[in-house]
C-alpha atoms as a PDB file:
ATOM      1  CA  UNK A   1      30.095  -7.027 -53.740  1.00  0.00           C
ATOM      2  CA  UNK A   2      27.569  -4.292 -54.226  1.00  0.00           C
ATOM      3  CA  UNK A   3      24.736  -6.759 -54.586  1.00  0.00           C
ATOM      4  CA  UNK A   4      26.229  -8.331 -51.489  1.00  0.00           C
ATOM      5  CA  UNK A   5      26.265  -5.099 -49.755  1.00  0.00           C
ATOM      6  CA  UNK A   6      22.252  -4.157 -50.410  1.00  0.00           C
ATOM      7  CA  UNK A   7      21.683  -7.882 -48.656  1.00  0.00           C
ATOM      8  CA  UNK A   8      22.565  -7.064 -45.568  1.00  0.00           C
ATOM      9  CA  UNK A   9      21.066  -3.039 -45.741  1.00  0.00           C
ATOM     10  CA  UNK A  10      18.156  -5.208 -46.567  1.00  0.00           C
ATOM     11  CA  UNK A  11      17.979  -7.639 -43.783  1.00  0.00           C
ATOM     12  CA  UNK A  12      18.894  -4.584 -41.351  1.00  0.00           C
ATOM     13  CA  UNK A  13      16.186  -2.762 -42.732  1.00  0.00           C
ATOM     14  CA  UNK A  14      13.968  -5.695 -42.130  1.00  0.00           C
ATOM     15  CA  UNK A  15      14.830  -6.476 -38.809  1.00  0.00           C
ATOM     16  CA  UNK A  16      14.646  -2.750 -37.203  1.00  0.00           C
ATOM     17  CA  UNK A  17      11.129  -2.899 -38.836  1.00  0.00           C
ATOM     18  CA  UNK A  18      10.207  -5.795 -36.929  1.00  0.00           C
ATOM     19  CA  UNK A  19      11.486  -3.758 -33.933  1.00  0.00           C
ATOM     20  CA  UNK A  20      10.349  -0.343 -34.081  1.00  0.00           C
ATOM     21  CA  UNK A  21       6.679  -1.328 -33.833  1.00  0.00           C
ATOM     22  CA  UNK A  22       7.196  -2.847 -30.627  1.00  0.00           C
ATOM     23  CA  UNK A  23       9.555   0.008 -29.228  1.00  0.00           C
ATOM     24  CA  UNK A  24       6.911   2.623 -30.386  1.00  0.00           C
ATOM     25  CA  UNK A  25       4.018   1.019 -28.183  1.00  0.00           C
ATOM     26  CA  UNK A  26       5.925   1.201 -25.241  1.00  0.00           C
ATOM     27  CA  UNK A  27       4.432   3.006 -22.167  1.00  0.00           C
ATOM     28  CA  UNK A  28       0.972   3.039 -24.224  1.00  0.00           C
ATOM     29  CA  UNK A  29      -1.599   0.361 -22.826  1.00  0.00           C
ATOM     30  CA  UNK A  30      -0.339  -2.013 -25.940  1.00  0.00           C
ATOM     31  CA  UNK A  31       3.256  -2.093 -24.635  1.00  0.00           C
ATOM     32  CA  UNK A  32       3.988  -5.754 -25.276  1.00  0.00           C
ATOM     33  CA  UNK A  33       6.255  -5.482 -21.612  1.00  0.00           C
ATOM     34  CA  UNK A  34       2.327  -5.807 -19.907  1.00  0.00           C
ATOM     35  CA  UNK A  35       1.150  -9.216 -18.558  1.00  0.00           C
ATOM     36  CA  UNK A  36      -1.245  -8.937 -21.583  1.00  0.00           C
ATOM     37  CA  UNK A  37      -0.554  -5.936 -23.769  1.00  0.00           C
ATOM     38  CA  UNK A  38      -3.618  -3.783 -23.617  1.00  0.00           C
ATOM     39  CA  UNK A  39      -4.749  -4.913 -20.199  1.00  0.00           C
ATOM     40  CA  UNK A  40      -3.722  -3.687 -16.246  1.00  0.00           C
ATOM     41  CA  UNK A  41      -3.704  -6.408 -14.703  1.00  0.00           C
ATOM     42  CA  UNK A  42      -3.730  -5.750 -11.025  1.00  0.00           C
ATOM     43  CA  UNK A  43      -3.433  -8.120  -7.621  1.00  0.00           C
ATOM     44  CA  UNK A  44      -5.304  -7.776  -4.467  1.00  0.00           C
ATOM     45  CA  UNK A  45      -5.689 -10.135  -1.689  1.00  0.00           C
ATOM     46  CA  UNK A  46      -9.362 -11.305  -1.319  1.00  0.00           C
ATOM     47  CA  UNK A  47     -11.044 -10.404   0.831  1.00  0.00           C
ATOM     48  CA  UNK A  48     -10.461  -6.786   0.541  1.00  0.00           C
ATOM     49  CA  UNK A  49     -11.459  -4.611   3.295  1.00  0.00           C
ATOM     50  CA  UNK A  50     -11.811  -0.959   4.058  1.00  0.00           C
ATOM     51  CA  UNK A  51     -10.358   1.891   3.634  1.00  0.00           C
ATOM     52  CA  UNK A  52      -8.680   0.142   0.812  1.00  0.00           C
ATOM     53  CA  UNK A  53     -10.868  -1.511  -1.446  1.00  0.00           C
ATOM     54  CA  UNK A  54     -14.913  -0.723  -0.065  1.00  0.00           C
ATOM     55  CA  UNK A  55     -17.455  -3.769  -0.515  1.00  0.00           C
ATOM     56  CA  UNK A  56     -14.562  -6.459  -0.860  1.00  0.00           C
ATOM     57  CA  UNK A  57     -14.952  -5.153  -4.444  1.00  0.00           C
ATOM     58  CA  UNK A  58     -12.058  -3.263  -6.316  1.00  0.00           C
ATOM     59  CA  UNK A  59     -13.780  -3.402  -9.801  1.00  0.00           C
ATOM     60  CA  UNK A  60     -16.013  -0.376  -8.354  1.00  0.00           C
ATOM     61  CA  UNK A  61     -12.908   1.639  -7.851  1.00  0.00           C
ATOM     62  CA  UNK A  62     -14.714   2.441  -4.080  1.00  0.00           C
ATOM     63  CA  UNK A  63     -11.808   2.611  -1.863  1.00  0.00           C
ATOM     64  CA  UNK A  64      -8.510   4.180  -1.361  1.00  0.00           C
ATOM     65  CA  UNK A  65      -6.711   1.478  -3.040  1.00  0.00           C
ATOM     66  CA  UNK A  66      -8.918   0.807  -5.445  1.00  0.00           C
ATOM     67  CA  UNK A  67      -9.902   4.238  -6.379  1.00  0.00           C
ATOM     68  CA  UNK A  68      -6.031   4.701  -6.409  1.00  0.00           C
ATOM     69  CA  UNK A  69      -5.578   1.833  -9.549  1.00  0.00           C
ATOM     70  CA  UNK A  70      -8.306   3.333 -11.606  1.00  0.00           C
ATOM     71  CA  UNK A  71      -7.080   7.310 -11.482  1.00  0.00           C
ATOM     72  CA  UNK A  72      -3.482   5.273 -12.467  1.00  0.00           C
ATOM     73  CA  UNK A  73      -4.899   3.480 -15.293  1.00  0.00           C
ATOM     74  CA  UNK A  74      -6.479   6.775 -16.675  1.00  0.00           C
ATOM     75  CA  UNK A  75      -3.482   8.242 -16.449  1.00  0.00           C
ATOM     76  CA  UNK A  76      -1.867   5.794 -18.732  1.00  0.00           C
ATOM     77  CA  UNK A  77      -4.187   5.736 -21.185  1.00  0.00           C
ATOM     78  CA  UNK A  78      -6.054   2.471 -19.926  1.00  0.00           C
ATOM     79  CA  UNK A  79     -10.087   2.631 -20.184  1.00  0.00           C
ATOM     80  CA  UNK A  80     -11.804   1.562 -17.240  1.00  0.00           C
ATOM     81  CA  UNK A  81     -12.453  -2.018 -18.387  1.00  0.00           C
ATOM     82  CA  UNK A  82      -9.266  -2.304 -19.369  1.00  0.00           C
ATOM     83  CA  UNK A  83      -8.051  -2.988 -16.110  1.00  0.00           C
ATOM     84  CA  UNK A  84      -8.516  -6.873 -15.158  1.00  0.00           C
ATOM     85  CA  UNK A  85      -7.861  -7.850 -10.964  1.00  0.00           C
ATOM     86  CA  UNK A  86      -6.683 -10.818 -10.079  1.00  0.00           C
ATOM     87  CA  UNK A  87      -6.617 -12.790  -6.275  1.00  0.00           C
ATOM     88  CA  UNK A  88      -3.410 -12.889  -4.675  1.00  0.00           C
ATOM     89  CA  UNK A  89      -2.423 -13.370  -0.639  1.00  0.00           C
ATOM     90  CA  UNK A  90      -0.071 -11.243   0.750  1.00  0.00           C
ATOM     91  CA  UNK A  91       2.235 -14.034   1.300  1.00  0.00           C
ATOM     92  CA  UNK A  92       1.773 -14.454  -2.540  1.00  0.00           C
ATOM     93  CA  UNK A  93       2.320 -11.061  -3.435  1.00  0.00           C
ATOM     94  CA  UNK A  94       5.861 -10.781  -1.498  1.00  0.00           C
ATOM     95  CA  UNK A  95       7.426 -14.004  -2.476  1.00  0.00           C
ATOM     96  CA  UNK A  96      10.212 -13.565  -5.347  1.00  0.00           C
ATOM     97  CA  UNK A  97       9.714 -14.935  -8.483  1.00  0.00           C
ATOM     98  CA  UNK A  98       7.392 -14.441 -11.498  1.00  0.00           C
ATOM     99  CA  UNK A  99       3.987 -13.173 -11.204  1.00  0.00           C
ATOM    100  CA  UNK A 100       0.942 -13.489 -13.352  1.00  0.00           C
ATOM    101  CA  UNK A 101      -0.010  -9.314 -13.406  1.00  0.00           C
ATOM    102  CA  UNK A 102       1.538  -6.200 -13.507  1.00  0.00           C
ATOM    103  CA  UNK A 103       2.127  -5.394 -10.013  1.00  0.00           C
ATOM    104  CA  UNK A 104       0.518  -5.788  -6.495  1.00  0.00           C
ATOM    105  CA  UNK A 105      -1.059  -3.405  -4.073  1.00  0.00           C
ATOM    106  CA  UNK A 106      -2.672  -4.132  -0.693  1.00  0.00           C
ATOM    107  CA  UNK A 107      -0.905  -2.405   1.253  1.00  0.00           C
ATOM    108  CA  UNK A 108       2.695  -3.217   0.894  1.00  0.00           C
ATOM    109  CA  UNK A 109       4.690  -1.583   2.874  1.00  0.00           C
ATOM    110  CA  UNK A 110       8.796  -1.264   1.535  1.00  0.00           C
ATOM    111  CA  UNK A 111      11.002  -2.878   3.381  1.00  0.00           C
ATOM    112  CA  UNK A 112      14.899  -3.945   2.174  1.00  0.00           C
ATOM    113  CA  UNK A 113      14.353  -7.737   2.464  1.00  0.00           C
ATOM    114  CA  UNK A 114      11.637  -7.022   0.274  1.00  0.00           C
ATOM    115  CA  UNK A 115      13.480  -4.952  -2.143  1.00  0.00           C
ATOM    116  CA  UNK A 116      15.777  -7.685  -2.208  1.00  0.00           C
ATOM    117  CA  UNK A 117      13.526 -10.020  -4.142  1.00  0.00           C
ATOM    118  CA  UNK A 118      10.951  -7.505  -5.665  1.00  0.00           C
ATOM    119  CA  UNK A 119      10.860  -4.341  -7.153  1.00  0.00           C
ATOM    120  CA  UNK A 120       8.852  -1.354  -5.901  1.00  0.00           C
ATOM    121  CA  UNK A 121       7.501   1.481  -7.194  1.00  0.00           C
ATOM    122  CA  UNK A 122       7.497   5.323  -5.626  1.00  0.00           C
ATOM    123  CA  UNK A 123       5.873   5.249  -2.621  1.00  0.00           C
ATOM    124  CA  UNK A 124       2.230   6.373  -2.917  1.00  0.00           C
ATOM    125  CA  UNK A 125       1.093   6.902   0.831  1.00  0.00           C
ATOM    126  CA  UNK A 126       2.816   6.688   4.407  1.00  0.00           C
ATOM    127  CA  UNK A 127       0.349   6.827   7.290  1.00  0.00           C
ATOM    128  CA  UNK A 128       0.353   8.417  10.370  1.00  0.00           C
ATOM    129  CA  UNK A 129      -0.089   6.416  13.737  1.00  0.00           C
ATOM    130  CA  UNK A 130      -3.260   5.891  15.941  1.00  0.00           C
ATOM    131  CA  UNK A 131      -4.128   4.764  19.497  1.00  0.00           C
ATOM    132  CA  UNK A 132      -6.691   2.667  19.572  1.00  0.00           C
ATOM    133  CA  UNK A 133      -8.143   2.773  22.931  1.00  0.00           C
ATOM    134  CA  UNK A 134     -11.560   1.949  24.694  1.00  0.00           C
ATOM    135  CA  UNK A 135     -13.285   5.359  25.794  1.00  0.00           C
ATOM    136  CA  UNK A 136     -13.251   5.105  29.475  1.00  0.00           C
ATOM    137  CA  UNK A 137      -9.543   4.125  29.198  1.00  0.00           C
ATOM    138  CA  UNK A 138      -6.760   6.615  30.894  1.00  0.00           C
ATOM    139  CA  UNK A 139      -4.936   6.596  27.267  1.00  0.00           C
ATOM    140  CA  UNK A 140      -8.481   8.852  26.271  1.00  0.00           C
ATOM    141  CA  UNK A 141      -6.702  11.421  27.862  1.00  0.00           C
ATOM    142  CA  UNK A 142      -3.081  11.254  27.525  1.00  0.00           C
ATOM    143  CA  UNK A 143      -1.654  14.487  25.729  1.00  0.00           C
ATOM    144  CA  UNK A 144       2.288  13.238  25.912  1.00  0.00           C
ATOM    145  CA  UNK A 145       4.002  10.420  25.404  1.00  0.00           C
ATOM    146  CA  UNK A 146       4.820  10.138  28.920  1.00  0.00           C
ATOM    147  CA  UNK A 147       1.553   9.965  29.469  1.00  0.00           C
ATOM    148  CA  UNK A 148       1.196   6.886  27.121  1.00  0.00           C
ATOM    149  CA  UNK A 149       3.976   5.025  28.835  1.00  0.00           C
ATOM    150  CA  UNK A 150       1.579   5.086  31.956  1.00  0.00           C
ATOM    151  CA  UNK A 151      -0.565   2.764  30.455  1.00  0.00           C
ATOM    152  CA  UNK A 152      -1.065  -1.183  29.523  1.00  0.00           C
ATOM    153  CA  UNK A 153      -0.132  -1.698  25.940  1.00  0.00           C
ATOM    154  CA  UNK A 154      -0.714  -4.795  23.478  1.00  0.00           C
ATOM    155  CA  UNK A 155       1.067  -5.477  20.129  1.00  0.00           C
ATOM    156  CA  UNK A 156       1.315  -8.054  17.708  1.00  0.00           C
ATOM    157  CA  UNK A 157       4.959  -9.422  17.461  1.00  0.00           C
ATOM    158  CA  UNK A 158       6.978  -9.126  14.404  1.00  0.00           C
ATOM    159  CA  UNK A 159       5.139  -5.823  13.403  1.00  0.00           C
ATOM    160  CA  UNK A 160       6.566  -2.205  12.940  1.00  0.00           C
ATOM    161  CA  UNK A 161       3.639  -1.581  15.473  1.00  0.00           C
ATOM    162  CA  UNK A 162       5.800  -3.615  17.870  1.00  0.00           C
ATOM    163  CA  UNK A 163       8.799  -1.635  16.693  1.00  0.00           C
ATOM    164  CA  UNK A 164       7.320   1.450  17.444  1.00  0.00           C
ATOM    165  CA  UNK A 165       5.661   1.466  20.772  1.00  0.00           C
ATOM    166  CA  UNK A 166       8.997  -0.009  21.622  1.00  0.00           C
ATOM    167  CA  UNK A 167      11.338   2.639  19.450  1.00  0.00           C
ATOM    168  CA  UNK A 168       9.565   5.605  19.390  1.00  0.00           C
ATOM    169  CA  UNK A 169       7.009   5.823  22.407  1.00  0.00           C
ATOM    170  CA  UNK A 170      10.050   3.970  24.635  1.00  0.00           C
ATOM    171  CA  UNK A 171       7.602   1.418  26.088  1.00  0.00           C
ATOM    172  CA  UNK A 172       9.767  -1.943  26.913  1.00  0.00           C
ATOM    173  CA  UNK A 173       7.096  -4.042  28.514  1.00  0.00           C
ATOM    174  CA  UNK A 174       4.337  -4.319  25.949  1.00  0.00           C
ATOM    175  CA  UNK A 175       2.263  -7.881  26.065  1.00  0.00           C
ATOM    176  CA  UNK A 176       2.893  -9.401  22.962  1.00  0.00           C
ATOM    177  CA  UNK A 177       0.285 -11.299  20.992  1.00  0.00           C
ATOM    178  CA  UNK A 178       0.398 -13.837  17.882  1.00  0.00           C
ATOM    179  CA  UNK A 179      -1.792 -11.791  15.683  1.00  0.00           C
ATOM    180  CA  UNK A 180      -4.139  -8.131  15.680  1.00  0.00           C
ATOM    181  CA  UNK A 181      -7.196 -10.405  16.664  1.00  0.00           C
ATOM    182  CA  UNK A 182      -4.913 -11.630  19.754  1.00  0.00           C
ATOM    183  CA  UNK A 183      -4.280  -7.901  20.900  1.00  0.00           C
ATOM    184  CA  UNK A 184      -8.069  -6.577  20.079  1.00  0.00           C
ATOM    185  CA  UNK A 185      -9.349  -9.250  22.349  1.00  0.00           C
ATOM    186  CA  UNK A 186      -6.881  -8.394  25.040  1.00  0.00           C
ATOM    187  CA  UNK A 187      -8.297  -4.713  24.429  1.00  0.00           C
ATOM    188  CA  UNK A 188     -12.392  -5.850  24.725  1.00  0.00           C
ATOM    189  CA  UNK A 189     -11.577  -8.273  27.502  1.00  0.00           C
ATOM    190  CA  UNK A 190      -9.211  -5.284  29.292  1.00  0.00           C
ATOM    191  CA  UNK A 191      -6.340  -7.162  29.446  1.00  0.00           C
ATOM    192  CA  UNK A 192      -4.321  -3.910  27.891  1.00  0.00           C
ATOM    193  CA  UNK A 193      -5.756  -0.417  27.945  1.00  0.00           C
ATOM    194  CA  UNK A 194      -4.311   0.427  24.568  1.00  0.00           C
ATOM    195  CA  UNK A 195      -2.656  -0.553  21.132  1.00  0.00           C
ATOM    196  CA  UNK A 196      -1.616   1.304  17.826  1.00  0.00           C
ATOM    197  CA  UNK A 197      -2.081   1.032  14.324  1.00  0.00           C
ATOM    198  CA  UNK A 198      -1.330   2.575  11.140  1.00  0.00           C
ATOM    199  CA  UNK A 199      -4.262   5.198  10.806  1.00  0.00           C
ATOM    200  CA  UNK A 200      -6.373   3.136   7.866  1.00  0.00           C
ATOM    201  CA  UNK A 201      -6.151   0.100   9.875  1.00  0.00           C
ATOM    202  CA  UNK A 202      -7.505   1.996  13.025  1.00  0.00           C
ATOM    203  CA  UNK A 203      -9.958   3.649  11.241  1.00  0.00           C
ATOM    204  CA  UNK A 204     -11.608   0.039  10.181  1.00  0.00           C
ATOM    205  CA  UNK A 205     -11.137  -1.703  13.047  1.00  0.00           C
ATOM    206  CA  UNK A 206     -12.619   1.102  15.171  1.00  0.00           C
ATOM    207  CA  UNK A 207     -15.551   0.554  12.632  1.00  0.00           C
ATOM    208  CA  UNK A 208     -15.770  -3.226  12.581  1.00  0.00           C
ATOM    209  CA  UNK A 209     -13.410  -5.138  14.884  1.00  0.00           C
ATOM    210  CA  UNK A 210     -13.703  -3.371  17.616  1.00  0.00           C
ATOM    211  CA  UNK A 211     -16.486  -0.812  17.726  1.00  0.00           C
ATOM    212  CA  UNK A 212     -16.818  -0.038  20.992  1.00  0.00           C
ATOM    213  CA  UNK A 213     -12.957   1.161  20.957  1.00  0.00           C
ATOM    214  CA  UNK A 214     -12.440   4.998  19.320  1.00  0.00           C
ATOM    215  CA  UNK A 215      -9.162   6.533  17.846  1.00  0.00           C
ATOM    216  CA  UNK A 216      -7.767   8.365  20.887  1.00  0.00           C
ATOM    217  CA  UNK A 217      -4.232  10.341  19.287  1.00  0.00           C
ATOM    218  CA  UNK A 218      -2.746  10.395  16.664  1.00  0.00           C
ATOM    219  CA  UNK A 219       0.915  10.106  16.377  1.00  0.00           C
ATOM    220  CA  UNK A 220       4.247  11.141  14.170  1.00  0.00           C
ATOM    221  CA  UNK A 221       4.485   8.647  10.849  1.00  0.00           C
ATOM    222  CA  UNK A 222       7.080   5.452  11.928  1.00  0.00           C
ATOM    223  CA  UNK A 223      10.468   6.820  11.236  1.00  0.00           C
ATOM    224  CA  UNK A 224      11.275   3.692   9.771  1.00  0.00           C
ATOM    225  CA  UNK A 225       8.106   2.954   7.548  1.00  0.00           C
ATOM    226  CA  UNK A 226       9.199   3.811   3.949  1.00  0.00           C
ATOM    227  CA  UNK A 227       5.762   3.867   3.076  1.00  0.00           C
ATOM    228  CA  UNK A 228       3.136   1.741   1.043  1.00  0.00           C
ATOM    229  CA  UNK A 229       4.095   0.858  -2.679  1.00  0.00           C
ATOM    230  CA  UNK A 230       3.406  -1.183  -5.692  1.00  0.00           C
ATOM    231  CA  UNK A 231       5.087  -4.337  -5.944  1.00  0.00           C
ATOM    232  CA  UNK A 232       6.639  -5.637  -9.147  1.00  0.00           C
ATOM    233  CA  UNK A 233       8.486  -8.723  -9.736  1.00  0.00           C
ATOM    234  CA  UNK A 234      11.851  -7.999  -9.669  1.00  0.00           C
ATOM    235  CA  UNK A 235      13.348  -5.542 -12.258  1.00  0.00           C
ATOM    236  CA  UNK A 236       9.889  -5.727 -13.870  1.00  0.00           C
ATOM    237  CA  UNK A 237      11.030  -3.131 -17.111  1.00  0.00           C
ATOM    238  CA  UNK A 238       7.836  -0.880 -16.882  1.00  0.00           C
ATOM    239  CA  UNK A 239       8.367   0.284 -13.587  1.00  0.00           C
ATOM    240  CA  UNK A 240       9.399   3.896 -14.616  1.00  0.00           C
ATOM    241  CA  UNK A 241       6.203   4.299 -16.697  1.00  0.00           C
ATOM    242  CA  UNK A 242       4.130   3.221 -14.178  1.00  0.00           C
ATOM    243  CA  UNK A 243       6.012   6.001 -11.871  1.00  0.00           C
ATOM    244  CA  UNK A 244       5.232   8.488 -14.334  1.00  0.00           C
ATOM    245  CA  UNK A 245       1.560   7.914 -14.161  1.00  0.00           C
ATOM    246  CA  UNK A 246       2.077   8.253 -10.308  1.00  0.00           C
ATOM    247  CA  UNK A 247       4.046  11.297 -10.511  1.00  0.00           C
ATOM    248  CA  UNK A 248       1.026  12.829 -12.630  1.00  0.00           C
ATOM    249  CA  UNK A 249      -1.839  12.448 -10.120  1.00  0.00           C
ATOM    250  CA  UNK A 250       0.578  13.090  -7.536  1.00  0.00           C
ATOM    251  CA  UNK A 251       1.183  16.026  -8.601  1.00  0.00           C
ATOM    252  CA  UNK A 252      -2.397  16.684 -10.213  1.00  0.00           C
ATOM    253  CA  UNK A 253      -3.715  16.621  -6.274  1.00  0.00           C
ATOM    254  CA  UNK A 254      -5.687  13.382  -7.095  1.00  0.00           C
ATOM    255  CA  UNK A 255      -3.937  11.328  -4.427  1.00  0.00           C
ATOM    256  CA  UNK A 256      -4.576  13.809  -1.399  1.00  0.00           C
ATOM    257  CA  UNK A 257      -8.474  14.062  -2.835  1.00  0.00           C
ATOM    258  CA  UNK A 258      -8.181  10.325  -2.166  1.00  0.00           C
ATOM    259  CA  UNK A 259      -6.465  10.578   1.010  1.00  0.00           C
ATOM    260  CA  UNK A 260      -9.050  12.922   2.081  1.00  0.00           C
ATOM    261  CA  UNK A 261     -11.764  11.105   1.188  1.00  0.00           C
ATOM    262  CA  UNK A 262     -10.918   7.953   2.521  1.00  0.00           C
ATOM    263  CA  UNK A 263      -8.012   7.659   4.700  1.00  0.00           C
ATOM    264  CA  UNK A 264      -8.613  11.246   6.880  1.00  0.00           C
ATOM    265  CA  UNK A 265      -9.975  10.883  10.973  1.00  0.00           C
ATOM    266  CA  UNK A 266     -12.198  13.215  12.800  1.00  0.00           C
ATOM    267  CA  UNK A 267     -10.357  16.592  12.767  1.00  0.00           C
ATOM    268  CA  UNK A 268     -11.014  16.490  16.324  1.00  0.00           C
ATOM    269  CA  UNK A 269      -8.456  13.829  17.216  1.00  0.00           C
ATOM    270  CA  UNK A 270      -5.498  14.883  19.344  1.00  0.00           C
ATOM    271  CA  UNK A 271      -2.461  15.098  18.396  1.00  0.00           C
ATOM    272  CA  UNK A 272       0.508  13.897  20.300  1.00  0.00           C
ATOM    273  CA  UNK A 273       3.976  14.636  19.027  1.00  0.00           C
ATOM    274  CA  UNK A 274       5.932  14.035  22.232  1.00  0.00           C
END
């Protein structure tokens, strides 16, 4: 019986040896829950554009986003060349099922039907609003919202940027277009005399899309915009270790010396709250 007995100590023994290894590594950049234990692997849609990622090029950690995955990584112990980025759409990124990294960011914003079929992490930045406008335009000069509902505004359908100019600035006859292309045409041709954007978005388009257009207000964060966050596949186990390491240069400042350094307007911007 006795010999009987030290059998099974002895198989117990053998299996929580086989186990503890594993359980130790966790949340370390070996944890054997990563796509590939000792990498980050990361998703970004290519191309990658600005504010987020600068130079369509997130291995040089130039960029909001990009900079943003590389402070996270440190944080967890990962050396620079540790972390490995892979191509994904957006469409990609969203869809449920399994996926072939760690998580996603180009800016994912968190939505419940999203939730449904993903999992997020904490929310890492929520933007403030912009009107995009063309200098000469009456918007230039609005200082209410009642002065914005004066003028001609152009959205893309389907967006929160439909649901707020509709919501929140109270405008019920925006023209509607297919896509932001659609509406920043209708801007340059002066079809519309204004449309609005999350700040990062205005602050590139304003650069590149449309130039000759300026940042005219800026406006209260969408009510009903949770935010931008890292997507996981759904209940993806490292999840609270990776919000740990978000918490940490949260809380460190790092994230607002990013925000400031790549997602902030000219100080000189109005600001309309009403």
């Amino acid at each position: 019986m006795a010999q009987k007995h030290n059998v099974i100590v002895a198989g117990l023994l053998a299996a929580i040896a086989l186990v503890m290894p594993a359980v130790a590594q966790e949340n370390t950049p070996n944890d054997p829950r990563l796509f590939t234990p000792g990498k980050l692997t990361v998703s970004t849609s290519e191309p990658s554009y600005p504010p987020w990622v600068l130079d369509n090029n997130p291995e040089a950690g130039e960029g909001f986003e990009a900079a943003l995955v590389y402070a996270l990584a440190e944080q967890l112990g990962f050396k620079r060349d540790d972390v490995v980025w892979v191509d994904v759409t957006f469409d990609g990124a969203i869809a449920p099922g399994p996926k072939n990294y760690d998580f996603s960011i180009q800016q994912i914003s968190v939505t419940p039907d999203r939730a449904k079929v993903a999992t997020f992490s904490d929310v890492y930045y929520q933007s403030d609003k912009a009107v995009i406008a063309l200098p000469d335009s009456t918007v230039a000069s609005a200082k209410s919202f009642a002065d914005l509902k004066q003028a001609r505004w152009g959205v893309a359908v389907g967006t929160t940027d439909f649901d707020y100019v509709t919501n929140v600035l109270g405008i019920d006859n925006a023209a509607v277009y297919d896509d932001q292309a659609g509406v920043f045409q209708a801007l340059q041709g002066g079809q519309i005399d204004a449309t609005i954007a999350a700040l990062p978005t205005a602050l590139y388009a304003t650069a590149v899309q449309v130039p000759e257009a300026k940042i005219t207000a800026l406006l209260p964060k969408d009510p009903k915009d949770e935010g931008l966050a890292l997507l996981f596949a759904s209940g993806n186990p490292i999840v609270p270790w990776i919000n740990e390491g978000l918490a940490a240069i949260r809380d460190s400042g790092k994230i607002d010396e990013l925000v400031q350094k790549y997602l902030v307007a000219d100080p000189n911007i109005p600001v309309i709250n009403e």
